[in-house]
Protein backbone atom coordinates (compact mmCIF):
# COMPACT_ATOMS: atom_id res chain seq x y z
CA UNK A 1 -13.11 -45.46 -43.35
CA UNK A 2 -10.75 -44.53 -40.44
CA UNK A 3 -10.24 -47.85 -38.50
CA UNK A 4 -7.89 -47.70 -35.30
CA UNK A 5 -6.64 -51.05 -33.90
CA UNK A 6 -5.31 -52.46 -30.96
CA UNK A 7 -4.79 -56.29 -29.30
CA UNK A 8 -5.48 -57.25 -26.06
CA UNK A 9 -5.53 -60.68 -24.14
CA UNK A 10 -7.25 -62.02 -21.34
CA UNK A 11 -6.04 -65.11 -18.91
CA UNK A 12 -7.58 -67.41 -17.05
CA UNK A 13 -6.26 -65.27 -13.36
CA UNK A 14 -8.81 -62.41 -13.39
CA UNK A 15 -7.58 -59.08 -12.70
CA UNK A 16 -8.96 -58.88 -8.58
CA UNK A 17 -10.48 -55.54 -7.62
CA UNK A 18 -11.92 -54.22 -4.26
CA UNK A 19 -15.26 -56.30 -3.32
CA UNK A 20 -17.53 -55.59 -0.40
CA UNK A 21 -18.21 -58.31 2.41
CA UNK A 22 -19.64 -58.05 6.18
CA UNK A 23 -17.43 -57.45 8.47
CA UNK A 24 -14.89 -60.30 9.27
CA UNK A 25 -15.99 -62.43 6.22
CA UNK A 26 -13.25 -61.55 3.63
CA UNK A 27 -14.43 -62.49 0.50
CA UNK A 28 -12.31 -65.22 -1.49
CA UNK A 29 -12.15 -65.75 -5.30
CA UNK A 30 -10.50 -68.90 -6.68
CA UNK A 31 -8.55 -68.36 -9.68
CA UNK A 32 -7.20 -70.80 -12.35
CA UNK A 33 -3.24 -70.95 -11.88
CA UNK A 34 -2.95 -71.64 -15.44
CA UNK A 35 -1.07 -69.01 -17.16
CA UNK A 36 -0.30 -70.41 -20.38
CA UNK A 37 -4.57 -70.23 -21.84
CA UNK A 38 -5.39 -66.84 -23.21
CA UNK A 39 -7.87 -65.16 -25.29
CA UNK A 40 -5.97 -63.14 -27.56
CA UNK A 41 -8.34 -60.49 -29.24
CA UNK A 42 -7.91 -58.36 -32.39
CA UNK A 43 -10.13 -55.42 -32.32
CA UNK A 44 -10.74 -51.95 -34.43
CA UNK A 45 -13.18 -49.30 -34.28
CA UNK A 46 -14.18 -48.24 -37.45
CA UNK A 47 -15.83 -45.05 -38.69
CA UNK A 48 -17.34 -44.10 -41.62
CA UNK A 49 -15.75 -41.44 -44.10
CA UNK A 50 -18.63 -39.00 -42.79
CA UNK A 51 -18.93 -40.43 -39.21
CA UNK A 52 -22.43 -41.68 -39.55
CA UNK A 53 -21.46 -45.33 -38.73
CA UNK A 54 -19.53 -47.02 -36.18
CA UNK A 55 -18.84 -50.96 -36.30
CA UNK A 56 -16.43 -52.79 -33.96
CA UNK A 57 -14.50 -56.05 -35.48
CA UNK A 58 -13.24 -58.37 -33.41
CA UNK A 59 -11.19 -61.80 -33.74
CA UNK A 60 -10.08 -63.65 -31.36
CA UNK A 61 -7.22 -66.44 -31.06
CA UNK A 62 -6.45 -69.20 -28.44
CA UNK A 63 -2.85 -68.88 -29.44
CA UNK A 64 -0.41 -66.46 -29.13
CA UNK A 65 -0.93 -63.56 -31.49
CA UNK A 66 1.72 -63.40 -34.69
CA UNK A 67 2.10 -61.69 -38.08
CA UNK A 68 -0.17 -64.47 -39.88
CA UNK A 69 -3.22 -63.63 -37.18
CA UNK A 70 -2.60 -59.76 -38.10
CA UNK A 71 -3.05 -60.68 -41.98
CA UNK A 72 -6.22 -62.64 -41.12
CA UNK A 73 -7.45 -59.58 -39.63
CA UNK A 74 -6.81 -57.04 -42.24
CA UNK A 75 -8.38 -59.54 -44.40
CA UNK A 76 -11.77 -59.45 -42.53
CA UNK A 77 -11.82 -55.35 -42.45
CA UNK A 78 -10.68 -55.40 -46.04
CA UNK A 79 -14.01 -57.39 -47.05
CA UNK A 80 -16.31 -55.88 -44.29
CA UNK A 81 -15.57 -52.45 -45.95
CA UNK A 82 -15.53 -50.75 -49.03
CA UNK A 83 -13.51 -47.81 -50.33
CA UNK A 84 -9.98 -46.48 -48.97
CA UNK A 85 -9.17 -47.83 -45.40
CA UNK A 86 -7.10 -45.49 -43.24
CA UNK A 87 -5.59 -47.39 -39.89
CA UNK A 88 -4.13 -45.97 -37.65
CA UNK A 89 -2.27 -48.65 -34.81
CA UNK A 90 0.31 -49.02 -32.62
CA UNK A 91 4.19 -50.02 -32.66
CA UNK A 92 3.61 -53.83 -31.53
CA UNK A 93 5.86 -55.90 -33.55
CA UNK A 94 3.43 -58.40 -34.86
CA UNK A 95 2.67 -55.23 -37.00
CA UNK A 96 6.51 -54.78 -37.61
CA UNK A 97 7.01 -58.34 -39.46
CA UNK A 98 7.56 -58.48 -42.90
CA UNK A 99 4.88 -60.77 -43.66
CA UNK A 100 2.69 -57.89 -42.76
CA UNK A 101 4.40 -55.02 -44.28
CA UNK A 102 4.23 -57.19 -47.83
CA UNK A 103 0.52 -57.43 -47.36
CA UNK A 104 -0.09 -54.07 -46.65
CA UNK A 105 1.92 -53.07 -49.55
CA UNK A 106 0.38 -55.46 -51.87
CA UNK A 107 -3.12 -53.22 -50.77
CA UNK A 108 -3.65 -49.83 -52.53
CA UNK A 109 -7.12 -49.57 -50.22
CA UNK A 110 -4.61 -49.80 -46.71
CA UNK A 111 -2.86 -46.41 -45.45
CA UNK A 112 -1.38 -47.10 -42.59
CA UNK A 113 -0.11 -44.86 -40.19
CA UNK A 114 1.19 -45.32 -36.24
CA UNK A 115 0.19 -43.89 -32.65
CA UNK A 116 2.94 -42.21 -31.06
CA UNK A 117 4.66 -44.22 -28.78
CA UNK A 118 3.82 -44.88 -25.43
CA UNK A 119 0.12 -43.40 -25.84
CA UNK A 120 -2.38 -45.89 -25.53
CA UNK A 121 -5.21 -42.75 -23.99
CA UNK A 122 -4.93 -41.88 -27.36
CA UNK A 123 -6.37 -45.11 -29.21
CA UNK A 124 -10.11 -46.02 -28.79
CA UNK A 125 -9.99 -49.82 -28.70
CA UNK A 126 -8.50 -49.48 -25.60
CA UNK A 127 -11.76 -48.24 -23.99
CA UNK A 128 -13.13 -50.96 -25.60
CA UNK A 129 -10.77 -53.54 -23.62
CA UNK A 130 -10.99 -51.35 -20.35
CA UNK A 131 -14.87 -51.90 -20.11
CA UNK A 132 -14.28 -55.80 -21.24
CA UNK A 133 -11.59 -56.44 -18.33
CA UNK A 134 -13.97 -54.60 -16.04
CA UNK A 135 -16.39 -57.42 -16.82
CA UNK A 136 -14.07 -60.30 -16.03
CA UNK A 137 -13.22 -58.61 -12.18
CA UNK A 138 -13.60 -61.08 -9.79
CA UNK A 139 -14.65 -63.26 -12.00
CA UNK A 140 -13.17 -67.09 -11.58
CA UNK A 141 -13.28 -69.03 -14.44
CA UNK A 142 -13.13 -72.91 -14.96
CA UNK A 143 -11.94 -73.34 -18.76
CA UNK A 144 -11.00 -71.29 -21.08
CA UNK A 145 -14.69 -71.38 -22.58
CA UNK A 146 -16.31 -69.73 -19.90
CA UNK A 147 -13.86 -66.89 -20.26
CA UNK A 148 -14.96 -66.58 -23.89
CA UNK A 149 -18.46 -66.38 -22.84
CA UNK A 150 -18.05 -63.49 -20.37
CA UNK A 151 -15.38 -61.88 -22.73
CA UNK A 152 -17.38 -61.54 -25.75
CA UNK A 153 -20.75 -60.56 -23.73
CA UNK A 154 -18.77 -57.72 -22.81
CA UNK A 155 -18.10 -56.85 -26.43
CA UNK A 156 -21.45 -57.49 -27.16
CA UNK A 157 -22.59 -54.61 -24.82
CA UNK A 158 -20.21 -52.29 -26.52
CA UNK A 159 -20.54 -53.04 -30.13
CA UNK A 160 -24.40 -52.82 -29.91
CA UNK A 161 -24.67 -49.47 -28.13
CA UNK A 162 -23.88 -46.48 -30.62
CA UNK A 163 -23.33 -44.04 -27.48
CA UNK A 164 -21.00 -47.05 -25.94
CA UNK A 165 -18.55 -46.56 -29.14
CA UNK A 166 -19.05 -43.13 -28.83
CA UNK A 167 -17.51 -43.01 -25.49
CA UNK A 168 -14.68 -44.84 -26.12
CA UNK A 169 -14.02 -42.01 -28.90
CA UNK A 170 -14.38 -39.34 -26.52
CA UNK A 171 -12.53 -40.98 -23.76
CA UNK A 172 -9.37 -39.91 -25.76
CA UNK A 173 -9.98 -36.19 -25.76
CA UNK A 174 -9.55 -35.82 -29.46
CA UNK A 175 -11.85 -34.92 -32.00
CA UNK A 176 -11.42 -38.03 -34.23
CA UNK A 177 -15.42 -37.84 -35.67
C-alpha cells in the first residue's frame, strides 16, 4: 500500500469567504470567539499496491495533536491493511518525536519516507482538507459538536466517491497511481 498523510484542524471561527446579499443588506455571520476548541484530524489516502483501491482513514482528536495520537494512528492503518505499508508524510514534528521514530522502527511493514519541504500541492490529503474547509465557509457553529457534524459530512462526501479521491490525486500533478 502507498499511504500519504497529513493533519489538519478546524476551530470553532470559520474561515469567512465572499457571500452574496441584496444590495445594502450585508450579510452577517456570528462566529464562536473561542479559540482554544479544535477538531484535530489525522488523515491518509491509501492506495492499493496495483491502484485498484482507494480508502481514506481518518481520526480525529479534541486535543491538541502529539506523538502518542500519531502512534494511535499508525496503529489503525497497520490493522486496516495488510502487506508492506509505504508512507510518505510531511516534516511536522509530532512525526519527529522519538516516541514515534521507536514505533516505526519496531515495524518491519512501515517505510517511511518525507515530502520535501514546504510542498503541501504535492500531498493528496490536502485536497482532502481543502474540500472539508470549503464545507465549513460561513458556517457558524454553536459547540464543538456541530462542527464535528459538518466536518465529517464533508469527509463522508469524499471518502465515498472513488472519482472524489481520484481528484485529490490528480490535483497534485503527479502520477502517483
Amino acid at each position: 500500500w502507498l499511504v500519504l498523510e497529513d493533519e489538519s484542524g478546524f476551530s470553532l471561527v470559520s474561515p469567512l469567504r465572499n457571500s452574496w446579499a441584496p444590495r445594502g443588506q450585508t450579510p452577517c455571520t456570528y462566529t464562536s470567539l473561542n479559540h482554544h476548541q479544535r477538531l484535530n484530524l489525522l488523515g491518509a489516502l491509501a492506495v492499493s499496491p496495483h491502484g485498484r483501491k482507494m480508502k481514506l482513514s481518518i481520526r480525529s482528536f479534541r486535543v491538541n495533536l502529539c506523538g502518542e495520537h500519531v502512534i494511535l494512528f499508525l496503529k489503525q492503518l497497520l490493522r486496516r491493511m495488510a502487506g508492506p505499508i509505504v508512507l510518505v508524510w510531511d516534516n511536522h514534528p509530532i512525526h519527529q518525536r522519538r516516541l514515534v521514530q521507536n514505533f516505526i522502527d519496531s515495524e518491519p511493514r512501515l517505510h517511511v519516507y518525507t515530502f520535501p519541504t514546504c510542498s503541501p500541492e504535492l500531498n493528496p490529503v490536502e485536497f482532502v482538507w481543502t474540500h472539508s474547509s470549503h464545507a465549513t465557509e460561513n458556517f457558524a457553529p454553536h459547540d464543538l459538536s456541530e462542527l464535528s457534524t459538518k466536518v465529517w459530512s464533508a469527509i463522508a462526501k469524499v471518502r465515498c466517491s472513488k472519482s472524489r479521491l481520484s481528484a485529490c490525486f490528480a490535483a497534485t500533478h503527479l502520477s502517483w497511481i
